[in-house]
PDB file of N, CA and C in Angstrom:
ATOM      1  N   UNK A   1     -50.634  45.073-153.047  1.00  0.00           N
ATOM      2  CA  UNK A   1     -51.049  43.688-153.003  1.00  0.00           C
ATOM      3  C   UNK A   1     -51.728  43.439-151.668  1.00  0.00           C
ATOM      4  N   UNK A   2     -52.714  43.009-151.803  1.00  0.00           N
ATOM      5  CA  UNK A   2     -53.957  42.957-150.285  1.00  0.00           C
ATOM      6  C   UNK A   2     -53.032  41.493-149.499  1.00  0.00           C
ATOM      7  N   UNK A   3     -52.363  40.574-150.258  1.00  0.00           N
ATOM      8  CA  UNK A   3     -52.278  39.182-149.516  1.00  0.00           C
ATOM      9  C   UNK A   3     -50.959  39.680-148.357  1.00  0.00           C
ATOM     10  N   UNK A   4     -50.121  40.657-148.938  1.00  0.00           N
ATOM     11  CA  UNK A   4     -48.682  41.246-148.242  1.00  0.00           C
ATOM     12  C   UNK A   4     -48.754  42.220-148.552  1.00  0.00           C
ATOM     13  N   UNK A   5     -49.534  43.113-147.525  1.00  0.00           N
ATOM     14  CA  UNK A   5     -49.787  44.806-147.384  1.00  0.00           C
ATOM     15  C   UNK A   5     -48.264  45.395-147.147  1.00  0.00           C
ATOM     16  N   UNK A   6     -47.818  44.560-146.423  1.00  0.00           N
ATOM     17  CA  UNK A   6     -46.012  45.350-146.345  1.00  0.00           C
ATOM     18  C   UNK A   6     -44.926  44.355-147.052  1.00  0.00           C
ATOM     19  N   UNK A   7     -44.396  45.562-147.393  1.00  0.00           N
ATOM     20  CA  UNK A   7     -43.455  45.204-148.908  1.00  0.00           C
ATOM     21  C   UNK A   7     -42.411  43.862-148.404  1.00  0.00           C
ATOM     22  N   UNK A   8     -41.700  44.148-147.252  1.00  0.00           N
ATOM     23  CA  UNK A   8     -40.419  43.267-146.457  1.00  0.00           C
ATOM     24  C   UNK A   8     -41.388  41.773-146.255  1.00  0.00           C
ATOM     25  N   UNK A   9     -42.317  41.858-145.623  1.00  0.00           N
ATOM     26  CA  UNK A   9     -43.062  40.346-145.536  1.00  0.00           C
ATOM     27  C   UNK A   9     -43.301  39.836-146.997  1.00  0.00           C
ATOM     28  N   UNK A  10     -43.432  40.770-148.023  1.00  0.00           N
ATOM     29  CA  UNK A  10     -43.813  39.958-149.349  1.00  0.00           C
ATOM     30  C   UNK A  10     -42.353  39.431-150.036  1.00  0.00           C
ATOM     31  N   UNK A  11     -41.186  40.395-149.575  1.00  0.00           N
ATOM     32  CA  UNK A  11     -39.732  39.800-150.022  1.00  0.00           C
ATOM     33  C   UNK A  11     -39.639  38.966-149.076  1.00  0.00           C
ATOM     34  N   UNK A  12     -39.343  38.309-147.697  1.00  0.00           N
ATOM     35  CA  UNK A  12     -39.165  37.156-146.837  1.00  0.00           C
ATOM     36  C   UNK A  12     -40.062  35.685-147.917  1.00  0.00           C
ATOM     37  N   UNK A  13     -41.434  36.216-147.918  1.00  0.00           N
ATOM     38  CA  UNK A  13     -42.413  35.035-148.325  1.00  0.00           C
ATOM     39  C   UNK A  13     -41.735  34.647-150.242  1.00  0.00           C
ATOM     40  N   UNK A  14     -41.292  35.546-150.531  1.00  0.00           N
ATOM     41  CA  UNK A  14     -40.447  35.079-152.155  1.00  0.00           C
ATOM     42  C   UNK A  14     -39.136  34.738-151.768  1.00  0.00           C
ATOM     43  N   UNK A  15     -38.553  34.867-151.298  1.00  0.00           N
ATOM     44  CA  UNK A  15     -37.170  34.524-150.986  1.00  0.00           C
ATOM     45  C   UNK A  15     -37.540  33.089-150.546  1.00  0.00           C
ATOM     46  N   UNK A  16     -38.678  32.451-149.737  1.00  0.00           N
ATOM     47  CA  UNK A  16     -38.618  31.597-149.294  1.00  0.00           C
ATOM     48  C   UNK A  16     -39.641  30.399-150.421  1.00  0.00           C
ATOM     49  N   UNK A  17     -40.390  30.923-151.007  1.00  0.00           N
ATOM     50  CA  UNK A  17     -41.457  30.398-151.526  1.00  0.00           C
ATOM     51  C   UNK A  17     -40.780  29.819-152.970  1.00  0.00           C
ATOM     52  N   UNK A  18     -39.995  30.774-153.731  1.00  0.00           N
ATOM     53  CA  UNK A  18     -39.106  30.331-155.169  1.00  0.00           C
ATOM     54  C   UNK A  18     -38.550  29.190-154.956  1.00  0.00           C
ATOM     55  N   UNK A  19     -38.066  29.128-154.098  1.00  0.00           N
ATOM     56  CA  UNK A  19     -37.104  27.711-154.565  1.00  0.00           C
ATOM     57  C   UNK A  19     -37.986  26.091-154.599  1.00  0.00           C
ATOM     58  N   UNK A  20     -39.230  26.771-153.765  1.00  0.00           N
ATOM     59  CA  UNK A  20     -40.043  25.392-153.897  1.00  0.00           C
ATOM     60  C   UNK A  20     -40.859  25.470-155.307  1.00  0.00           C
ATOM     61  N   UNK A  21     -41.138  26.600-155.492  1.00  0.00           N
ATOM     62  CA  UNK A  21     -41.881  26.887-156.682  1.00  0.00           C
ATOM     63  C   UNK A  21     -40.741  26.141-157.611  1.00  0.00           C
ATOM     64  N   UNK A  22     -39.956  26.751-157.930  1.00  0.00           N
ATOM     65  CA  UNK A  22     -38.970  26.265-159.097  1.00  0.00           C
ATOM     66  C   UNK A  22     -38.628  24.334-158.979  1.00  0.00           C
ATOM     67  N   UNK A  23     -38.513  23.910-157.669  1.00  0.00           N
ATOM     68  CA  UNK A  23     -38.648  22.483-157.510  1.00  0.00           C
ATOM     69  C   UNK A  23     -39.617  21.734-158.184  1.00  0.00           C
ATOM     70  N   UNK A  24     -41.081  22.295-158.205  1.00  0.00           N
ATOM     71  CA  UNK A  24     -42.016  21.598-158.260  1.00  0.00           C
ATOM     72  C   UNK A  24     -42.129  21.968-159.647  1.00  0.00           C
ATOM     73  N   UNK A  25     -41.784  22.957-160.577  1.00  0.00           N
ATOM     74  CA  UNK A  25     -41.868  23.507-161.836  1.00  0.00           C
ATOM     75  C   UNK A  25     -40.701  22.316-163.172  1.00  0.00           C
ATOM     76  N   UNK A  26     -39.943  22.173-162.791  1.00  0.00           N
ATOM     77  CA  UNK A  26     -38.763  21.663-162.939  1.00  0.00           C
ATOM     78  C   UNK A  26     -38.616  20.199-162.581  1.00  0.00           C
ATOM     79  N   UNK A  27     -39.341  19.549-161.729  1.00  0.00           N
ATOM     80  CA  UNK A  27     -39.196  18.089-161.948  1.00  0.00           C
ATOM     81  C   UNK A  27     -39.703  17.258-162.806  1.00  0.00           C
ATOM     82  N   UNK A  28     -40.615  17.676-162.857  1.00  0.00           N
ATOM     83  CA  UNK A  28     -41.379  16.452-164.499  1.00  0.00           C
ATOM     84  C   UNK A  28     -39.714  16.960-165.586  1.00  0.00           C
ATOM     85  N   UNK A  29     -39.329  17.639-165.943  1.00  0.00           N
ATOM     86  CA  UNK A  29     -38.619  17.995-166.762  1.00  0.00           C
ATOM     87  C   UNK A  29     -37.569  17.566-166.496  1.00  0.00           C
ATOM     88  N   UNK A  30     -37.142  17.314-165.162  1.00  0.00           N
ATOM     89  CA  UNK A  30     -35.296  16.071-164.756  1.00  0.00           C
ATOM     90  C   UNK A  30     -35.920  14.885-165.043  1.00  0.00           C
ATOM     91  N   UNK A  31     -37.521  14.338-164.697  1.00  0.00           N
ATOM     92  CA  UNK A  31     -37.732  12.938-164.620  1.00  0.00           C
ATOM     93  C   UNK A  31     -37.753  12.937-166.434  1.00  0.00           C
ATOM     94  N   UNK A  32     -38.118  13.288-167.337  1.00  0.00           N
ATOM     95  CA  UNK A  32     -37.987  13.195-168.538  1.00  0.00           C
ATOM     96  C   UNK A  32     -36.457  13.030-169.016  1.00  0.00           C
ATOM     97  N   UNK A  33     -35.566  13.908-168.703  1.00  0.00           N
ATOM     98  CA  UNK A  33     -34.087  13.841-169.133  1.00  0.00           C
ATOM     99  C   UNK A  33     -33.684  12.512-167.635  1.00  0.00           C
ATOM    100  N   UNK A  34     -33.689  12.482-167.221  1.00  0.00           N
ATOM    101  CA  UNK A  34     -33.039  11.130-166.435  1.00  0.00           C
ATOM    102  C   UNK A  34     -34.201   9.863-166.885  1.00  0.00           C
ATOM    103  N   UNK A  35     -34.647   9.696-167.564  1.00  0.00           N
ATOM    104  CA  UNK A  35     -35.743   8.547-168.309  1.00  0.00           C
ATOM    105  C   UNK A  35     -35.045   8.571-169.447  1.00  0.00           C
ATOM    106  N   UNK A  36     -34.750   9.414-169.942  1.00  0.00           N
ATOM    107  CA  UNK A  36     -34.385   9.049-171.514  1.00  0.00           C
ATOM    108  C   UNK A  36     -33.274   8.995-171.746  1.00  0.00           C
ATOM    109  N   UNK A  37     -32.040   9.831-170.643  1.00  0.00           N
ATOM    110  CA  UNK A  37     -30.644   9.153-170.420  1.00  0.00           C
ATOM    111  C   UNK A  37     -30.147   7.594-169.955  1.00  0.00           C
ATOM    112  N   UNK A  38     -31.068   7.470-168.887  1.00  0.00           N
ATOM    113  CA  UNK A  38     -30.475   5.940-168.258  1.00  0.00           C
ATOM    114  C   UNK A  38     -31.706   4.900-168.052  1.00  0.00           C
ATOM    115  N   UNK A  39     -32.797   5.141-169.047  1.00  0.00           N
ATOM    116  CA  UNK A  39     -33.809   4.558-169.217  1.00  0.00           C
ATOM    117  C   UNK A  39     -33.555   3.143-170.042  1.00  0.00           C
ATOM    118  N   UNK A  40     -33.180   3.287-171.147  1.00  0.00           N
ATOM    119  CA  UNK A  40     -32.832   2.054-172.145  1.00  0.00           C
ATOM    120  C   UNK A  40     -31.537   1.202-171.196  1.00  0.00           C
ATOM    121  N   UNK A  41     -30.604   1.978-170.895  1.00  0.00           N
ATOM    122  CA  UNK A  41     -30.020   0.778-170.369  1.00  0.00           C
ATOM    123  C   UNK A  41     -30.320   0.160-168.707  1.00  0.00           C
ATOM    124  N   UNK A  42     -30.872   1.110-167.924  1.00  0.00           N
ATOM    125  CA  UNK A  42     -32.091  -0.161-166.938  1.00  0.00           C
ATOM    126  C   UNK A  42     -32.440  -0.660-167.204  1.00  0.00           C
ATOM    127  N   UNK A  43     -33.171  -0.355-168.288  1.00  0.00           N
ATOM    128  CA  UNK A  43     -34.320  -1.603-168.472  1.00  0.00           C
ATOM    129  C   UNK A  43     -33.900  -2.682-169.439  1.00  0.00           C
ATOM    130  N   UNK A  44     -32.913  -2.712-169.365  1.00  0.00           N
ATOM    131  CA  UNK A  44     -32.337  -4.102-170.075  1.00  0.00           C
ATOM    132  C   UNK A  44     -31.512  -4.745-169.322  1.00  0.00           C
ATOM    133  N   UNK A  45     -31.452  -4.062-167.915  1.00  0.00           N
ATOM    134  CA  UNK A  45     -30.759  -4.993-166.793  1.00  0.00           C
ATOM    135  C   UNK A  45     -31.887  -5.236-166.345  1.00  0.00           C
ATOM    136  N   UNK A  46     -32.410  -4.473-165.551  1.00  0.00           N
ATOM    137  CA  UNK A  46     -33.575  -4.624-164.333  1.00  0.00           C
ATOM    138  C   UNK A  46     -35.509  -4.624-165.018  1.00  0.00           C
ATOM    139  N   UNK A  47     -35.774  -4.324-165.733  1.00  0.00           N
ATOM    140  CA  UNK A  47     -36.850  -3.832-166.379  1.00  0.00           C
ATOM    141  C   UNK A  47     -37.657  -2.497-166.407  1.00  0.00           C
ATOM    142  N   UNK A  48     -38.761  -2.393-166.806  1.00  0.00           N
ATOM    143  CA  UNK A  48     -39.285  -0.984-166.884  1.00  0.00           C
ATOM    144  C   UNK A  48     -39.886  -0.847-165.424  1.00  0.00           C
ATOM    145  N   UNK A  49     -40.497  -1.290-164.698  1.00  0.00           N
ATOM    146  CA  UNK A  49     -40.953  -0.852-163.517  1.00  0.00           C
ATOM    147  C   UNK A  49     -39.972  -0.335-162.643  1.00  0.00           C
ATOM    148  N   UNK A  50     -38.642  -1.140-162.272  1.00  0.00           N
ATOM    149  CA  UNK A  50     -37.590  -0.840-161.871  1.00  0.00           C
ATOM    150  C   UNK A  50     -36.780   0.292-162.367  1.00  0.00           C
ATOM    151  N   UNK A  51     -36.846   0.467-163.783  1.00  0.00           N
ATOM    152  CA  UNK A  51     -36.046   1.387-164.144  1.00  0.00           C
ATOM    153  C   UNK A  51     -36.903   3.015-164.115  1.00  0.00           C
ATOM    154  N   UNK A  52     -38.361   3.216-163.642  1.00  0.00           N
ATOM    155  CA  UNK A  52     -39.259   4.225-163.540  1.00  0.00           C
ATOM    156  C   UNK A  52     -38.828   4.308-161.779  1.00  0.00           C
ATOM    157  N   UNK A  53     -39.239   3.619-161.326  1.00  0.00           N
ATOM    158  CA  UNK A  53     -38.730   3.345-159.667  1.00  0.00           C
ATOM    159  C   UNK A  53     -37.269   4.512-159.361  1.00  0.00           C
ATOM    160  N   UNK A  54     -36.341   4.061-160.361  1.00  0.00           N
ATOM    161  CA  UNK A  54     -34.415   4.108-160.252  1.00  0.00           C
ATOM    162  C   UNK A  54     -34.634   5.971-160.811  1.00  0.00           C
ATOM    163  N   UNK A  55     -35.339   6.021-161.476  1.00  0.00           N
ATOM    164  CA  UNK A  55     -35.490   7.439-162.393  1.00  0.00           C
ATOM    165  C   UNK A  55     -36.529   8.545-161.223  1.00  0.00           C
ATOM    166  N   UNK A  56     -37.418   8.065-160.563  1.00  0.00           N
ATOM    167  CA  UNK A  56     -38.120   8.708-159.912  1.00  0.00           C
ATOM    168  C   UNK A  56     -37.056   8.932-158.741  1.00  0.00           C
ATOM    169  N   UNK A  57     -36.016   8.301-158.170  1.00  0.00           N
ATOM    170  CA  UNK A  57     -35.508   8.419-156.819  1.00  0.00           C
ATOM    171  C   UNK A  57     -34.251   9.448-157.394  1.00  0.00           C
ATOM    172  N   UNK A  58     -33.853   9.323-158.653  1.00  0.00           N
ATOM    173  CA  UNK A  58     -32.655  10.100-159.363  1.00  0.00           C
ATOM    174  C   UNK A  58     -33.059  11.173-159.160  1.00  0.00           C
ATOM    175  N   UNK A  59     -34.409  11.133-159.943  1.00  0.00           N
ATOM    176  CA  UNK A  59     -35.249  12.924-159.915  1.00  0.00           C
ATOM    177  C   UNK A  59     -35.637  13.842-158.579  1.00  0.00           C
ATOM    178  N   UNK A  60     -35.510  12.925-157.872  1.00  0.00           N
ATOM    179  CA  UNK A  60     -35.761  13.554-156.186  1.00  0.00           C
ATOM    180  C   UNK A  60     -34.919  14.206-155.753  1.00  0.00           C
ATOM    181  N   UNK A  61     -33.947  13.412-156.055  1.00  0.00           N
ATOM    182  CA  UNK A  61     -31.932  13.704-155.591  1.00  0.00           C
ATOM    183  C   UNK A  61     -31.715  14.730-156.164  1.00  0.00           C
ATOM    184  N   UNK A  62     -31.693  14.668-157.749  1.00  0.00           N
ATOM    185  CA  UNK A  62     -31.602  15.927-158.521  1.00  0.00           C
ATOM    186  C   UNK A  62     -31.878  17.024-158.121  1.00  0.00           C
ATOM    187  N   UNK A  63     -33.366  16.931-157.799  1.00  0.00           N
ATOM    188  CA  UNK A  63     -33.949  18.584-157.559  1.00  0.00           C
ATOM    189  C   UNK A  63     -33.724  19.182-156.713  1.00  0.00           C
ATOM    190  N   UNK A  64     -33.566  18.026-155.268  1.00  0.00           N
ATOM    191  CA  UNK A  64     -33.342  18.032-154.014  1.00  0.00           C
ATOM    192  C   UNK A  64     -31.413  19.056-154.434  1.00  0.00           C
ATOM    193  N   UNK A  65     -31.149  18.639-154.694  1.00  0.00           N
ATOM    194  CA  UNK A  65     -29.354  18.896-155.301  1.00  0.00           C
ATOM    195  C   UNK A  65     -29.145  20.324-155.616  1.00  0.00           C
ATOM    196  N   UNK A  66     -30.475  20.809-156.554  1.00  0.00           N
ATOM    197  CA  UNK A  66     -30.592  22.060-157.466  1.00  0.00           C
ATOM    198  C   UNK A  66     -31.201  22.873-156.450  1.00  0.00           C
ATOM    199  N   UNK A  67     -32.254  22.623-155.854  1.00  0.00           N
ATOM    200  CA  UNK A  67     -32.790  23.805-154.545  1.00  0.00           C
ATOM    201  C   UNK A  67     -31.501  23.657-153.767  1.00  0.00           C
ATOM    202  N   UNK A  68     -30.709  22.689-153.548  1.00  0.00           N
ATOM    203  CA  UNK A  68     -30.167  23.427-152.325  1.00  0.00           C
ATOM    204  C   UNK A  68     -28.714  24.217-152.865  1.00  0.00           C
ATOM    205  N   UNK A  69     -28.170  23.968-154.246  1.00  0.00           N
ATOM    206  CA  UNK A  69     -27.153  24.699-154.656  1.00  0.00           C
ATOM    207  C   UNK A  69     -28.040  26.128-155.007  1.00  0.00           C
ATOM    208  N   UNK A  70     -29.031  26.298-155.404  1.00  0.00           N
ATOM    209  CA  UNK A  70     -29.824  27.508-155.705  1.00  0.00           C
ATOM    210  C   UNK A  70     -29.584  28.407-154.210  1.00  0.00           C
ATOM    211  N   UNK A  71     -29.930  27.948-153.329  1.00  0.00           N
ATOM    212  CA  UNK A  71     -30.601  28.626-151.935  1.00  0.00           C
ATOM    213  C   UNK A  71     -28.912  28.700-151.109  1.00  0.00           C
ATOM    214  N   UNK A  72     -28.188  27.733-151.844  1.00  0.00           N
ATOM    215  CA  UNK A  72     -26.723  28.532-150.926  1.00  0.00           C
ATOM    216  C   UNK A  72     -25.942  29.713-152.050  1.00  0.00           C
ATOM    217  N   UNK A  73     -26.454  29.657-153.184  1.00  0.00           N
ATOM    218  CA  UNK A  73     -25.569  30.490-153.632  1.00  0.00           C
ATOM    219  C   UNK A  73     -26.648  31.380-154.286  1.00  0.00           C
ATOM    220  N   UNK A  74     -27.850  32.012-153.360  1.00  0.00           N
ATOM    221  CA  UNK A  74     -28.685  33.097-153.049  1.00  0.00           C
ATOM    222  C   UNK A  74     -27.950  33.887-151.956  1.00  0.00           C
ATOM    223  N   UNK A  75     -27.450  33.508-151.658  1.00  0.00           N
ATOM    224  CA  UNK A  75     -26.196  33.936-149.979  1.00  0.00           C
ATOM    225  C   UNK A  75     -26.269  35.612-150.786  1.00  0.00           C
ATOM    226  N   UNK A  76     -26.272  36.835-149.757  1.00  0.00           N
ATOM    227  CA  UNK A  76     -25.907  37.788-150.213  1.00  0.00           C
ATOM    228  C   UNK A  76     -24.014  38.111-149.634  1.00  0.00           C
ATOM    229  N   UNK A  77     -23.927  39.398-150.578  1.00  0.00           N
ATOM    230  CA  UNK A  77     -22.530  39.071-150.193  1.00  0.00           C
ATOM    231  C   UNK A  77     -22.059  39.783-148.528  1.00  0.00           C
ATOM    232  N   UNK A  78     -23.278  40.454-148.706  1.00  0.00           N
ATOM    233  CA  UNK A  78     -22.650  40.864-146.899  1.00  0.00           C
ATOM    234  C   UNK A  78     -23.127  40.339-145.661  1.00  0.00           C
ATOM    235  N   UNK A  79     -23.024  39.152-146.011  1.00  0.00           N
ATOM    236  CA  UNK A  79     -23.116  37.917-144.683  1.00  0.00           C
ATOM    237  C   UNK A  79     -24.461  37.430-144.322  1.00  0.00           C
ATOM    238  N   UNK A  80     -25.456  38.171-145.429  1.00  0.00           N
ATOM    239  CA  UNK A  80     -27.001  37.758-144.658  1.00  0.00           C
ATOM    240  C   UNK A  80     -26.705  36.009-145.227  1.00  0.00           C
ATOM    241  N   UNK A  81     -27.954  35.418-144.558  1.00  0.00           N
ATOM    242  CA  UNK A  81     -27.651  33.771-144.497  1.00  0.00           C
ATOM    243  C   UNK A  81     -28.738  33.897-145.803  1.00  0.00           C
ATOM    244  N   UNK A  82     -28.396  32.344-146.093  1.00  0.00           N
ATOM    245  CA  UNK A  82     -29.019  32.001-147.560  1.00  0.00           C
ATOM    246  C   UNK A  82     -30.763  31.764-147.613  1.00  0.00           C
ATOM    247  N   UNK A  83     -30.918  31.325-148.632  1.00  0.00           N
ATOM    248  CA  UNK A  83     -32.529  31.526-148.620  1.00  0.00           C
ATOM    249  C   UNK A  83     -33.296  30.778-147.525  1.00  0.00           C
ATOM    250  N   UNK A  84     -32.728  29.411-147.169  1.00  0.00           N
ATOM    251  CA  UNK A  84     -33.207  28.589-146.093  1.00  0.00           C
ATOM    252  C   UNK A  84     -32.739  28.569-145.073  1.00  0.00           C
ATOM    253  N   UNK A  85     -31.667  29.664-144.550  1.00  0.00           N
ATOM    254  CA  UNK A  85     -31.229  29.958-143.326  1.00  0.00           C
ATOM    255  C   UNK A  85     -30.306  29.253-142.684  1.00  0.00           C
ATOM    256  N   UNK A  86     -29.719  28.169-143.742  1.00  0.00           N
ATOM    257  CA  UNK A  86     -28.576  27.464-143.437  1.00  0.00           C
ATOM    258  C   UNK A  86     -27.285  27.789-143.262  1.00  0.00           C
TER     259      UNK A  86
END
């Protein structure tokens, strides 16, 4: 591969690059299931603008939630630190 001529820089740049990839792959798909779970009953308290608003900040949290349980339990088992170095 010409972009990562050495193999260890192309595993660092995937170890680090997946979990955003998978974030950005995967959110239209929480904002769909958190819209159609707690969609009807927002919007019969608060309305639809509000309840797209309440669903977009859910979906942030969510994903935000899923990269970071992903990237701590990437942890290897002999003490190297997790994908984001936390």
């Amino acid at each position: 591969m010409k972009l990562f001529p050495d193999k260890e820089q192309r595993k660092r740049w995937m170890k680090r690059a997946l979990p955003f990839l998978f974030g950005i792959a995967w959110t239209p798909i929480i904002l769909l299931l958190v819209t159609a779970l707690f969609g009807k009953p927002l919007a019969a308290l608060f309305g639809w603008p509000v309840t797209l608003w309440i669903s977009v900040i859910l979906t942030l949290l969510c994903t935000t939630l899923f990269l970071r349980f992903f990237s701590l339990s990437g942890k290897k088992r002999d003490g190297e630190k997790g994908v984001t170095d936390k």
